[in-house]
C-alpha atoms as a PDB file:
ATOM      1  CA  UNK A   1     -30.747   1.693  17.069  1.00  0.00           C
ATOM      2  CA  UNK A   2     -29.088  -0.914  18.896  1.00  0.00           C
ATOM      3  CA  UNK A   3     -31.029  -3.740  20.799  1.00  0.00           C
ATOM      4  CA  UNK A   4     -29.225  -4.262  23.655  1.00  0.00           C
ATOM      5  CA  UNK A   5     -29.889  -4.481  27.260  1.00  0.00           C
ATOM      6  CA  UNK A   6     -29.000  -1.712  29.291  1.00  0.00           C
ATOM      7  CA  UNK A   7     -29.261  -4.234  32.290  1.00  0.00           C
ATOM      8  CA  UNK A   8     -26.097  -6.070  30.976  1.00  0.00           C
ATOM      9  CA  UNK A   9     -22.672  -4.589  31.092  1.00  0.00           C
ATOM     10  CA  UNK A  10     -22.054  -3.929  27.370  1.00  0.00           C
ATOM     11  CA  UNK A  11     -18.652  -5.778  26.302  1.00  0.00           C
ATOM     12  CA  UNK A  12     -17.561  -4.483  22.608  1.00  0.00           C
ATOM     13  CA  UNK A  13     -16.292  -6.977  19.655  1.00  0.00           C
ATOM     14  CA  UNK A  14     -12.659  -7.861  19.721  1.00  0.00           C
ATOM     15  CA  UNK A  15     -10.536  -5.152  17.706  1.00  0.00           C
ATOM     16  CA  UNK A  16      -7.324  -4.718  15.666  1.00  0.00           C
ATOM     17  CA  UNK A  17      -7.449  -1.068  16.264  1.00  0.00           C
ATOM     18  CA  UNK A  18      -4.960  -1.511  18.810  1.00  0.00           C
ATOM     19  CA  UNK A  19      -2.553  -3.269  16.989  1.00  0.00           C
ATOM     20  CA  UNK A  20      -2.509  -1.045  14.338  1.00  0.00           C
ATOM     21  CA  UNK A  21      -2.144   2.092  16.512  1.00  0.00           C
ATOM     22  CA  UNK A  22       0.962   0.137  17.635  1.00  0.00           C
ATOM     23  CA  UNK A  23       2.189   0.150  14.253  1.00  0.00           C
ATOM     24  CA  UNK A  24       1.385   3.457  12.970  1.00  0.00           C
ATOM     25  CA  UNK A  25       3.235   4.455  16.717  1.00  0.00           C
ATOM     26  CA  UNK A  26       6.566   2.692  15.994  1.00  0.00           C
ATOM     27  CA  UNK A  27       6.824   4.402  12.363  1.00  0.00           C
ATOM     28  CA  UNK A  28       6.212   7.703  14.250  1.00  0.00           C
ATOM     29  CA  UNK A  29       9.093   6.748  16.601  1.00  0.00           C
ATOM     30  CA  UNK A  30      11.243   5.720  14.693  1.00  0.00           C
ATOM     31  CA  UNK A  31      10.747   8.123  11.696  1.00  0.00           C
ATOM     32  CA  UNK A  32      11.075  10.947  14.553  1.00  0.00           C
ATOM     33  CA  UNK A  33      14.896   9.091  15.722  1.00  0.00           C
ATOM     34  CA  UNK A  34      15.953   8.613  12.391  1.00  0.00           C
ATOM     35  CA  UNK A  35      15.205  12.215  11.633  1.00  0.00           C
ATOM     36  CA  UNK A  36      16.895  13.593  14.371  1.00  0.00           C
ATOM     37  CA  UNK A  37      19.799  11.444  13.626  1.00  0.00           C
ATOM     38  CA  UNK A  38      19.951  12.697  10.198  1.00  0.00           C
ATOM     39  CA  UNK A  39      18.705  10.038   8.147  1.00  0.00           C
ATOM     40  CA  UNK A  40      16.527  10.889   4.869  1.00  0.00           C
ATOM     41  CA  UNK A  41      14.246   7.866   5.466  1.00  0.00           C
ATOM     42  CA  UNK A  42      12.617   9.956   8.721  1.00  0.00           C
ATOM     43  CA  UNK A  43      10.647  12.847   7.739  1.00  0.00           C
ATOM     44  CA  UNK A  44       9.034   9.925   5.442  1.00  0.00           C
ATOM     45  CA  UNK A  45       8.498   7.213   7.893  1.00  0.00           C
ATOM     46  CA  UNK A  46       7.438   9.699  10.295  1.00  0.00           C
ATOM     47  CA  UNK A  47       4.520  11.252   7.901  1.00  0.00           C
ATOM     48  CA  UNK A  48       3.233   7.612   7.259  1.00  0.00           C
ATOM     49  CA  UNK A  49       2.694   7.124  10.809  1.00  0.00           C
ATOM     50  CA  UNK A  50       0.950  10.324  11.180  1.00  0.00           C
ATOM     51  CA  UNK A  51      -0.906   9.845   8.251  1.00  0.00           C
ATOM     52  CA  UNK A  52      -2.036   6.067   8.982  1.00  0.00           C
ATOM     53  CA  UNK A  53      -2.569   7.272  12.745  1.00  0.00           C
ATOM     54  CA  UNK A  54      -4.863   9.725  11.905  1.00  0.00           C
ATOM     55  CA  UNK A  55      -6.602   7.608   9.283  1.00  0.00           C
ATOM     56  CA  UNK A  56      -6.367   4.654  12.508  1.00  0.00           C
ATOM     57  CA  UNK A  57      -8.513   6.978  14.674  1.00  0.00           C
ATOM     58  CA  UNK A  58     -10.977   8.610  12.610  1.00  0.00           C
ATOM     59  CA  UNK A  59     -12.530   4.709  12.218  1.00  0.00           C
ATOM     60  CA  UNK A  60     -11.410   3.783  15.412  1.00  0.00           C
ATOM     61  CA  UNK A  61     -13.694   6.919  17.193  1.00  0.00           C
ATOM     62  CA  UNK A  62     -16.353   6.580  14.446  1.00  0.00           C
ATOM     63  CA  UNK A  63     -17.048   2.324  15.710  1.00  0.00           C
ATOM     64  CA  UNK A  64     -16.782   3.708  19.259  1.00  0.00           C
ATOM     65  CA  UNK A  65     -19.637   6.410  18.398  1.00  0.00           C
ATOM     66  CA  UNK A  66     -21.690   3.617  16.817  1.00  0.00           C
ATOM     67  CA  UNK A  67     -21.444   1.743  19.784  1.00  0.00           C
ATOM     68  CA  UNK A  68     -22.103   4.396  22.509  1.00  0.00           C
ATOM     69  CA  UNK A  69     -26.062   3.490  22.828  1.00  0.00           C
ATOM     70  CA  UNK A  70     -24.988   0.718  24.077  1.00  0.00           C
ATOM     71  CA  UNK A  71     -23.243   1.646  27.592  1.00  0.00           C
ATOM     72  CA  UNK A  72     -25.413   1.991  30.662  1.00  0.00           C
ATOM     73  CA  UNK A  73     -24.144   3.404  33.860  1.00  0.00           C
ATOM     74  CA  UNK A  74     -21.797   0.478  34.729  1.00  0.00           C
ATOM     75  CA  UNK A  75     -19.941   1.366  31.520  1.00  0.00           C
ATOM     76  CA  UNK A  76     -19.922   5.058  31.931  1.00  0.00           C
ATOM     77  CA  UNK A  77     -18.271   4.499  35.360  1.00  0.00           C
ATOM     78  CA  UNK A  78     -15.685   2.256  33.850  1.00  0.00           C
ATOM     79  CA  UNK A  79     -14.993   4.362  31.401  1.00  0.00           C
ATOM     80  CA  UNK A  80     -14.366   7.487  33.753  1.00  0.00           C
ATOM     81  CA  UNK A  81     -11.821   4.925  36.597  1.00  0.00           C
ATOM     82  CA  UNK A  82      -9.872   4.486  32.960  1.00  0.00           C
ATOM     83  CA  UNK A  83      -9.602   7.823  32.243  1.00  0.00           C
ATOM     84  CA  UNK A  84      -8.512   8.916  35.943  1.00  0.00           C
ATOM     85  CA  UNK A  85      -5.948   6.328  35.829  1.00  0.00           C
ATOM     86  CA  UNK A  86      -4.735   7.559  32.005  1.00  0.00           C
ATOM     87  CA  UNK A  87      -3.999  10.979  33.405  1.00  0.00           C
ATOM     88  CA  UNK A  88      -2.573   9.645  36.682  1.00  0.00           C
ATOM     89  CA  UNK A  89      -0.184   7.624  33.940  1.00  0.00           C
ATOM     90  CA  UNK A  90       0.405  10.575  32.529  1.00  0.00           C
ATOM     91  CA  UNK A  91       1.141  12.656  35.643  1.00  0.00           C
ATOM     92  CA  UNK A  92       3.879  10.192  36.574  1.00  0.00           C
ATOM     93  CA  UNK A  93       5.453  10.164  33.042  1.00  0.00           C
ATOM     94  CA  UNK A  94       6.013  14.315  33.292  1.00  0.00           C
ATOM     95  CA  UNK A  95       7.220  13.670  37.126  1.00  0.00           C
ATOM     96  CA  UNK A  96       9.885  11.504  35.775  1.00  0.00           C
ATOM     97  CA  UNK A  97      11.112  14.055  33.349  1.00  0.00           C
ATOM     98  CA  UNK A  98      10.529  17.125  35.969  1.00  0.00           C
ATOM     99  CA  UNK A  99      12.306  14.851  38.195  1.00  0.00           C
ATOM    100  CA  UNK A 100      15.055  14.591  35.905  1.00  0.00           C
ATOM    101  CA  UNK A 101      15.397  18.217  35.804  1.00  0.00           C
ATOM    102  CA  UNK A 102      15.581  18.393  39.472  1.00  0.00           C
ATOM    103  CA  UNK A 103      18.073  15.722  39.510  1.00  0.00           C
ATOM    104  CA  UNK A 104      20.582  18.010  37.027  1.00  0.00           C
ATOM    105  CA  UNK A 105      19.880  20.960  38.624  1.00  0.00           C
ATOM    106  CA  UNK A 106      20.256  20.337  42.611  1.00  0.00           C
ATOM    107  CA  UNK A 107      22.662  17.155  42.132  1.00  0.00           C
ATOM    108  CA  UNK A 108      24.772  16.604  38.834  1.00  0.00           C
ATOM    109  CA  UNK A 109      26.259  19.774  37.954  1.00  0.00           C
ATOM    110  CA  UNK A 110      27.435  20.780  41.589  1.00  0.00           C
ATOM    111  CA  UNK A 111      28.864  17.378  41.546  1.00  0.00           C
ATOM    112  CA  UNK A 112      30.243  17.907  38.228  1.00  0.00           C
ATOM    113  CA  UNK A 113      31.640  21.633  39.145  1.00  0.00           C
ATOM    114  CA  UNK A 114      33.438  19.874  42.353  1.00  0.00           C
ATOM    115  CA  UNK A 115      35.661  17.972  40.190  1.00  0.00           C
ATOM    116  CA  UNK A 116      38.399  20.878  39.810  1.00  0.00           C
ATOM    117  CA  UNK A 117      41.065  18.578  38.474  1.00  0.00           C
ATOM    118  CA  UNK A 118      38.735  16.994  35.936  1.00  0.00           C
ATOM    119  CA  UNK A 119      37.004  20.162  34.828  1.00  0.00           C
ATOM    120  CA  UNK A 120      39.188  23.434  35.941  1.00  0.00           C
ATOM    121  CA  UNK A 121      36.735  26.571  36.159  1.00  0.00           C
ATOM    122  CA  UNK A 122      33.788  24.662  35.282  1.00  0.00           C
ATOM    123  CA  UNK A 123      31.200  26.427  37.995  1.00  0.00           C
ATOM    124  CA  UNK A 124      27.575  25.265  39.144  1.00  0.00           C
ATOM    125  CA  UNK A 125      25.203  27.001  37.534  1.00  0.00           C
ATOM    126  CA  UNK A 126      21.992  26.555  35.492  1.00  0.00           C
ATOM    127  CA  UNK A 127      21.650  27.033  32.531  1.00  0.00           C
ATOM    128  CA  UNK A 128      23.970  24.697  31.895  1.00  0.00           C
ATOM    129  CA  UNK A 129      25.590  22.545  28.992  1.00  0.00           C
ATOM    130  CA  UNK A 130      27.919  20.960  31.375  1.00  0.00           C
ATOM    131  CA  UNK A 131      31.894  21.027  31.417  1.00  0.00           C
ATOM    132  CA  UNK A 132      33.537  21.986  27.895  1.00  0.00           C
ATOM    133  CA  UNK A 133      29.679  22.875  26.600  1.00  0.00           C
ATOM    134  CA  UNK A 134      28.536  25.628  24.934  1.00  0.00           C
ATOM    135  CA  UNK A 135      29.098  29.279  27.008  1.00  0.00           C
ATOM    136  CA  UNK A 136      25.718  31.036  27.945  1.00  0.00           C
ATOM    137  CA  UNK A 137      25.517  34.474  27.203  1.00  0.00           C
ATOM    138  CA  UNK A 138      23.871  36.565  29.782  1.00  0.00           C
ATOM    139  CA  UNK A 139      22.299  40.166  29.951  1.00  0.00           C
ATOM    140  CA  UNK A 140      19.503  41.909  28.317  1.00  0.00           C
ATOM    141  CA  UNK A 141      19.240  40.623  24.746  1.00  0.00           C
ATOM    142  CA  UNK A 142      22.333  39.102  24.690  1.00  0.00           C
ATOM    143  CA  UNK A 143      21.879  36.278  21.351  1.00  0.00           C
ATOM    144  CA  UNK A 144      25.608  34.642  19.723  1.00  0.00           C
ATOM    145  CA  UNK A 145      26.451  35.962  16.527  1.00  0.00           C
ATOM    146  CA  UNK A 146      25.761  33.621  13.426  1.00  0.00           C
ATOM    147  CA  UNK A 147      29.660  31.626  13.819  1.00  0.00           C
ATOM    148  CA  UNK A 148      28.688  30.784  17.322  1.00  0.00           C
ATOM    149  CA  UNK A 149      25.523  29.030  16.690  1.00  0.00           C
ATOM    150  CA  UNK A 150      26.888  27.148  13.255  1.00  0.00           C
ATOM    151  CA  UNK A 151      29.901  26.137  15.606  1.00  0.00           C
ATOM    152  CA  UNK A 152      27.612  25.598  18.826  1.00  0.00           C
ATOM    153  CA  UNK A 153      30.198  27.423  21.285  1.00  0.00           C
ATOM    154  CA  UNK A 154      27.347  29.887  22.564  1.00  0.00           C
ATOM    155  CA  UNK A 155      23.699  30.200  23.417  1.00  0.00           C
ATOM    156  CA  UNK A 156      20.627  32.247  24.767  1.00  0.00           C
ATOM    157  CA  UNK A 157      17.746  31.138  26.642  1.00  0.00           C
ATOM    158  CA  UNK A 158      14.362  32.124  25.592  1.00  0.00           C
ATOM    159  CA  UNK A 159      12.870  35.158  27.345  1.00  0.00           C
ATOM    160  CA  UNK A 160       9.957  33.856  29.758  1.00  0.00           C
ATOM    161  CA  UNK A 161       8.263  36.626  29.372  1.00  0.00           C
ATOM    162  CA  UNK A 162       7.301  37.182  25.753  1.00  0.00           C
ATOM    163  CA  UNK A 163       6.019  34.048  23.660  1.00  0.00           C
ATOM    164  CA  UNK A 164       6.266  31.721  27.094  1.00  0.00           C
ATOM    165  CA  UNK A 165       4.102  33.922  28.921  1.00  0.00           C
ATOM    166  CA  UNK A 166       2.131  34.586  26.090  1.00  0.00           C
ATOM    167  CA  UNK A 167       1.338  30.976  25.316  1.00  0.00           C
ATOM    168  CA  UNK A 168       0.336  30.251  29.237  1.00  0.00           C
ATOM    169  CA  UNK A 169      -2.503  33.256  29.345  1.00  0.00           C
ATOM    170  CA  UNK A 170      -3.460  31.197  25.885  1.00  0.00           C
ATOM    171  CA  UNK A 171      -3.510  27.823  28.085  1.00  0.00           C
ATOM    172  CA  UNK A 172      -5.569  30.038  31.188  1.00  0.00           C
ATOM    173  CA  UNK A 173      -7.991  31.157  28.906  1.00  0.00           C
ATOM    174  CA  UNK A 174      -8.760  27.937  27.284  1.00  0.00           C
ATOM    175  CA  UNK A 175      -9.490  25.984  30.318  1.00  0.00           C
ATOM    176  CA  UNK A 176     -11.699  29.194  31.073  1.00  0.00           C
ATOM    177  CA  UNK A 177     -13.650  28.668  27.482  1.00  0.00           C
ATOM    178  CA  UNK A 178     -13.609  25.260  28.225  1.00  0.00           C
ATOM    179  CA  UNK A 179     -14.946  25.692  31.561  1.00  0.00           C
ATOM    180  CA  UNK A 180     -18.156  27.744  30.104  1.00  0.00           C
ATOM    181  CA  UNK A 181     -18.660  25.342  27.023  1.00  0.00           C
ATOM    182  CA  UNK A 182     -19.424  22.770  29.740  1.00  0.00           C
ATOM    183  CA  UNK A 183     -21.727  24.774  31.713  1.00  0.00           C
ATOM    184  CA  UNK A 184     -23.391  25.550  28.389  1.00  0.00           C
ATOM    185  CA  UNK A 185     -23.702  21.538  27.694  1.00  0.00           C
ATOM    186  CA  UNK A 186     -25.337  21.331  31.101  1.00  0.00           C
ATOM    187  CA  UNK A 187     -27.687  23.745  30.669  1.00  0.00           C
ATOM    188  CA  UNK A 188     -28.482  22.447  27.160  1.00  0.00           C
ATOM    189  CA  UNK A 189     -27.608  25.878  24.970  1.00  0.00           C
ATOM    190  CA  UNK A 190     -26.339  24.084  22.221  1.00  0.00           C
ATOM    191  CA  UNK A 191     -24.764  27.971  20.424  1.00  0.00           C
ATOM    192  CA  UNK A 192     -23.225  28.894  23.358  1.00  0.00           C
ATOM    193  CA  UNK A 193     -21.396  25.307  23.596  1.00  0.00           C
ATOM    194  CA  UNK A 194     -20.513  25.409  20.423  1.00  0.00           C
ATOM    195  CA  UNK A 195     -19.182  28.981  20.504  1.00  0.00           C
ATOM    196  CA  UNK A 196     -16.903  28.353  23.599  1.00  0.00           C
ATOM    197  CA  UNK A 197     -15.863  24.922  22.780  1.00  0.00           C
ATOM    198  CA  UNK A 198     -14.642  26.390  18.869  1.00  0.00           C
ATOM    199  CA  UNK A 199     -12.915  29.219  20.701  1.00  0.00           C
ATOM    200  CA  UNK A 200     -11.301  26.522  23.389  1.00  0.00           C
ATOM    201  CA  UNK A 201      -9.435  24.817  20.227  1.00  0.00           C
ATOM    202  CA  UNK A 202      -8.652  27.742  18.137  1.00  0.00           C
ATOM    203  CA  UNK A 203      -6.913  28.647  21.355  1.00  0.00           C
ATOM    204  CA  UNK A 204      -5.129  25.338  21.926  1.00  0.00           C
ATOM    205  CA  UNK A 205      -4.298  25.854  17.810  1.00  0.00           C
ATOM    206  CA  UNK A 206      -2.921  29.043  18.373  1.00  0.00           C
ATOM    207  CA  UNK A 207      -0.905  28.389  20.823  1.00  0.00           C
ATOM    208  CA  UNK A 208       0.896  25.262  18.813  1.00  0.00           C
ATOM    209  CA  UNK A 209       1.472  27.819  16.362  1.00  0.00           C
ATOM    210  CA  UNK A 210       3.510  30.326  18.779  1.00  0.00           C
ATOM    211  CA  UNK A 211       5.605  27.491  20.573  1.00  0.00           C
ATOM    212  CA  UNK A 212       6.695  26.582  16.755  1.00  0.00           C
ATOM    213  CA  UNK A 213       7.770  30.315  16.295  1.00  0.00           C
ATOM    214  CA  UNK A 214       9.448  29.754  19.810  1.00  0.00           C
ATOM    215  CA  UNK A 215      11.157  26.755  18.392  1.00  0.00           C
ATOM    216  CA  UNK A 216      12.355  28.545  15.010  1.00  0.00           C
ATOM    217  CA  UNK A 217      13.995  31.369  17.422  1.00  0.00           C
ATOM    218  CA  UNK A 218      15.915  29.042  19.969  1.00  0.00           C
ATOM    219  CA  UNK A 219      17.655  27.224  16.651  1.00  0.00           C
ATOM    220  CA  UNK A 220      18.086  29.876  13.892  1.00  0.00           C
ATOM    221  CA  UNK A 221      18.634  32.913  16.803  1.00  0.00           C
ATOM    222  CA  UNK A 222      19.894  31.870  20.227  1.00  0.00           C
ATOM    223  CA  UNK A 223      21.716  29.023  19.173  1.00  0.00           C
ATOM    224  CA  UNK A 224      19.567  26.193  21.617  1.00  0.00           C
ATOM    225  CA  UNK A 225      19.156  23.160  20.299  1.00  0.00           C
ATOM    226  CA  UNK A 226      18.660  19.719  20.759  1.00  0.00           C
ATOM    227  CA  UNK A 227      22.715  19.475  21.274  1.00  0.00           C
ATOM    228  CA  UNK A 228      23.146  22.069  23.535  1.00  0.00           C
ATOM    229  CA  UNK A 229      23.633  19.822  26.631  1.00  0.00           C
ATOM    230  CA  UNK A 230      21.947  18.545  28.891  1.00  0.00           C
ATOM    231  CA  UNK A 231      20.071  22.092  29.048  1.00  0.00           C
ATOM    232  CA  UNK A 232      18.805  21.933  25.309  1.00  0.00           C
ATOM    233  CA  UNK A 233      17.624  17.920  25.918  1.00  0.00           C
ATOM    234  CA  UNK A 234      15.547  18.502  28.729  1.00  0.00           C
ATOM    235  CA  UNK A 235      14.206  21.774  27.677  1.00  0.00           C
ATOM    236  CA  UNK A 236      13.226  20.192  24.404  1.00  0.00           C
ATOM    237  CA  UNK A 237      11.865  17.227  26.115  1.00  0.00           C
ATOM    238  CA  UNK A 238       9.893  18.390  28.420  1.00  0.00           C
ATOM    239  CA  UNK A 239       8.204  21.365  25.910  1.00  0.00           C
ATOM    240  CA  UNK A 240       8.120  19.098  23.129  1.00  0.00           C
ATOM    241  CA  UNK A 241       6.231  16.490  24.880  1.00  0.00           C
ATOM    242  CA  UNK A 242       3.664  18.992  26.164  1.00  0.00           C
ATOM    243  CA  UNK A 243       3.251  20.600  22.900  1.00  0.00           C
ATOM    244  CA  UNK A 244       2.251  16.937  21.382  1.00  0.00           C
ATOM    245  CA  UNK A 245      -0.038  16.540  24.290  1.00  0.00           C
ATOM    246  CA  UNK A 246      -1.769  20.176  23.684  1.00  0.00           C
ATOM    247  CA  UNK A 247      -1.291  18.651  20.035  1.00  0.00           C
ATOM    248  CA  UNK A 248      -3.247  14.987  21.202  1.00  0.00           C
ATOM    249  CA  UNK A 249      -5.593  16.873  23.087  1.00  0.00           C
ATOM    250  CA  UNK A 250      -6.576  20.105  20.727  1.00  0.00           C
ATOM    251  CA  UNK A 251      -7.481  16.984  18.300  1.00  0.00           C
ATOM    252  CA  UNK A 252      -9.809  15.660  20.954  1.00  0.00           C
ATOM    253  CA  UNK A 253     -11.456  18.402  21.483  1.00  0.00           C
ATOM    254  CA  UNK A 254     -12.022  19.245  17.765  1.00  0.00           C
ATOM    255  CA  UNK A 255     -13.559  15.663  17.499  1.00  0.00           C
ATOM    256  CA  UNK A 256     -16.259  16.301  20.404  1.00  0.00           C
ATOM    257  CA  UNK A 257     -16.547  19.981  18.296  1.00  0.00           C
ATOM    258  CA  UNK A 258     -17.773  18.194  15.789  1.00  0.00           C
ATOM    259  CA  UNK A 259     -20.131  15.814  17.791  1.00  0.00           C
ATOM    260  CA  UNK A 260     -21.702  18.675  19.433  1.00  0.00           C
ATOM    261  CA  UNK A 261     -22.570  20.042  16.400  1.00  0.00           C
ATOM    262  CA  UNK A 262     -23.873  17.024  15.586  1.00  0.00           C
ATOM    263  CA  UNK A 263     -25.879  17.110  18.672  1.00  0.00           C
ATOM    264  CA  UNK A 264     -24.841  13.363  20.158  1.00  0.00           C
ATOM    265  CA  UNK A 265     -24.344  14.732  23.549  1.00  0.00           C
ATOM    266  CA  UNK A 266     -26.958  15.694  26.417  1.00  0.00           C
ATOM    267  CA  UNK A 267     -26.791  17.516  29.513  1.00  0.00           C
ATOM    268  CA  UNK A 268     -26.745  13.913  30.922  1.00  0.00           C
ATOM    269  CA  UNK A 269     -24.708  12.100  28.839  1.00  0.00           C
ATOM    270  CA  UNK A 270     -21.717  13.145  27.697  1.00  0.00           C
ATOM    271  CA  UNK A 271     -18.606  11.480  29.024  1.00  0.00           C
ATOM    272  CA  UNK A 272     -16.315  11.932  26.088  1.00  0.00           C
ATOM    273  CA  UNK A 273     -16.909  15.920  26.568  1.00  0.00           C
ATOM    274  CA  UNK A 274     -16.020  15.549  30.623  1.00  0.00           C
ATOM    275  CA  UNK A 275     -12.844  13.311  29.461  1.00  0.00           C
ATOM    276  CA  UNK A 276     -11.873  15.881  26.813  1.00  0.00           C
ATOM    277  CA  UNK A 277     -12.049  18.556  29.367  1.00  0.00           C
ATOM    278  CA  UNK A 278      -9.889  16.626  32.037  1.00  0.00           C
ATOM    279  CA  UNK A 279      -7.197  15.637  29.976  1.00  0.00           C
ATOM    280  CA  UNK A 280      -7.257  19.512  28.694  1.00  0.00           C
ATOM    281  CA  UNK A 281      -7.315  20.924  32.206  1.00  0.00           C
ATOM    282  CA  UNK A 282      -4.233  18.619  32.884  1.00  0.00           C
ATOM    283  CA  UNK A 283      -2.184  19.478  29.897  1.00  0.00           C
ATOM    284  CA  UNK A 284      -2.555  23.022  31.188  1.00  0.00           C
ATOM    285  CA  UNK A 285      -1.658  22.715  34.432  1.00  0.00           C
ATOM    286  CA  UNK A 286       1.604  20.434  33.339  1.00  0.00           C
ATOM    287  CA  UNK A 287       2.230  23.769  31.178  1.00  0.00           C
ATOM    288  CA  UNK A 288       1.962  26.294  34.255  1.00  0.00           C
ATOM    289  CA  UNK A 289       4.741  23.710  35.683  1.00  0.00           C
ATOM    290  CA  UNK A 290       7.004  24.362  32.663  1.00  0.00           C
ATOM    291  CA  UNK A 291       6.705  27.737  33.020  1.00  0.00           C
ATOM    292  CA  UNK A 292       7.958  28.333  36.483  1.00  0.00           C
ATOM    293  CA  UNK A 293      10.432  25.334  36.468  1.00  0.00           C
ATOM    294  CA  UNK A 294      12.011  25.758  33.002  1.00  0.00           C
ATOM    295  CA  UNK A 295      11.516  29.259  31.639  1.00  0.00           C
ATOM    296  CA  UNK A 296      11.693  31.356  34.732  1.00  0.00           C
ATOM    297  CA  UNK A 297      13.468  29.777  38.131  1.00  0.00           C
END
């Protein structure tokens, strides 16, 4: 049991955590470009930085549990201004890229389909892969034949309303579960909390597992990819970012899981549960965005 004050505002030990999340970060990055690049190094530098990220934060959260007896109300209130601004950092890193989208949609390719002399016959439309891209086939379960998609001359877009709209009543009801677990903390019924917050990350699980299988049909079936212009970036980029925040924040909530079965939180003090559950909340709504923006309009 710690000794310290709860009149003084508790300021933790200096720490090389950060640093070496930096690290294990860069091997991710880079391990992820040199993969997609087609280098045989990346898969490999990219499973060391999982591997010594993961490793990173399972001592990194275990200090920051030690030291949690520690905060008074001064901390807790810090601690919840940090978090507010984290998500607002993370709202205006998914306007950027939902900006970009707007920017491609409403301005580049009409100014693109304008140039007749540069691009003859090339019309505004979206989805696009730009002038001299691959052809979208349209129509009721229209997919390109194997040729096409080895050759990348045509492609599909995902239906929105089979494993997209599947995944978002996943999302809805996990911010539901969610939503209960917390009510359950508050009124201090530890099986019901555990119950709800379980089912809130086999959710968040399950639906990683379906935007995989979504993944797996765009490239070996519909022929969208990564290189399918400026369609197949930004639809990658803005779903595959999500899915490694669902990814980022599933983890989170398994690691509170496993404190609550622990039983380190009370119906009065449990920050890391309320964080948990605001980050969650906004990864769903920033998937309810995807949906209308990307899959269906």
């Amino acid at each position: 049991m710690s000794s310290h004050s709860q009149d003084q505002y508790f300021v933790p030990d200096s720490s090389v955590y950060p640093f070496a999340a930096s690290i294990a970060l860069f091997f991710i990055a880079m391990g992820g470009a040199s993969f997609l690049n087609g280098y045989a190094f990346g898969p490999k530098m990219m499973t060391v930085g999982f591997i010594g990220m993961a490793c990173l934060l399972f001592i990194w959260f275990r200090k920051v549990i030690i030291e949690s007896p520690d905060y008074n109300m001064d901390v807790d209130k810090s601690f919840r201004i940090g978090m507010a601004w984290f998500i607002f950092s993370e709202v205006m890193f998914f306007a950027a890229f939902f900006g970009a989208l707007y920017y491609l949609r409403t301005l580049a390719i009409p100014w693109l389909a304008e140039t007749e002399l540069l691009w003859p016959g090339f019309e505004a439309s979206w989805p696009s892969t730009g002038p001299m891209g691959a052809a979208l086939l349209t129509g009721a379960g229209a997919t390109p034949d194997a040729t096409a998609i080895a050759e990348g001359t045509e492609f599909a877009i995902i239906d929105p309303w089979h494993l997209p709209l599947l995944n978002t009543l996943l999302l809805l009801a996990s911010s539901v579960t969610l939503t209960i677990a917390h009510h359950a903390l508050r009124a201090n019924k530890r099986g019901q909390l555990i119950f709800w917050l379980g089912l809130t990350v086999f959710l968040g699980a399950l639906f990683l597992f379906y935007q995989a299988e979504e993944y797996i049909e765009a490239y070996q079936h519909l022929g969208l990819t990564l290189g399918t212009g400026v369609y197949g970036s930004t639809f990658f980029l803005l779903t595959g970012f999500h899915g490694f925040h669902v990814c980022l924040g599933a983890f989170i909530l398994f690691v509170v899981l496993i404190r609550c079965i622990k039983g380190h939180f009370t119906a009065e003090r449990h920050f890391v549960f309320e964080a948990g559950a605001w980050y969650w909340h906004f990864v769903d709504t920033v998937w309810v965005g995807l949906f209308i923006f990307v899959y269906i309009l």
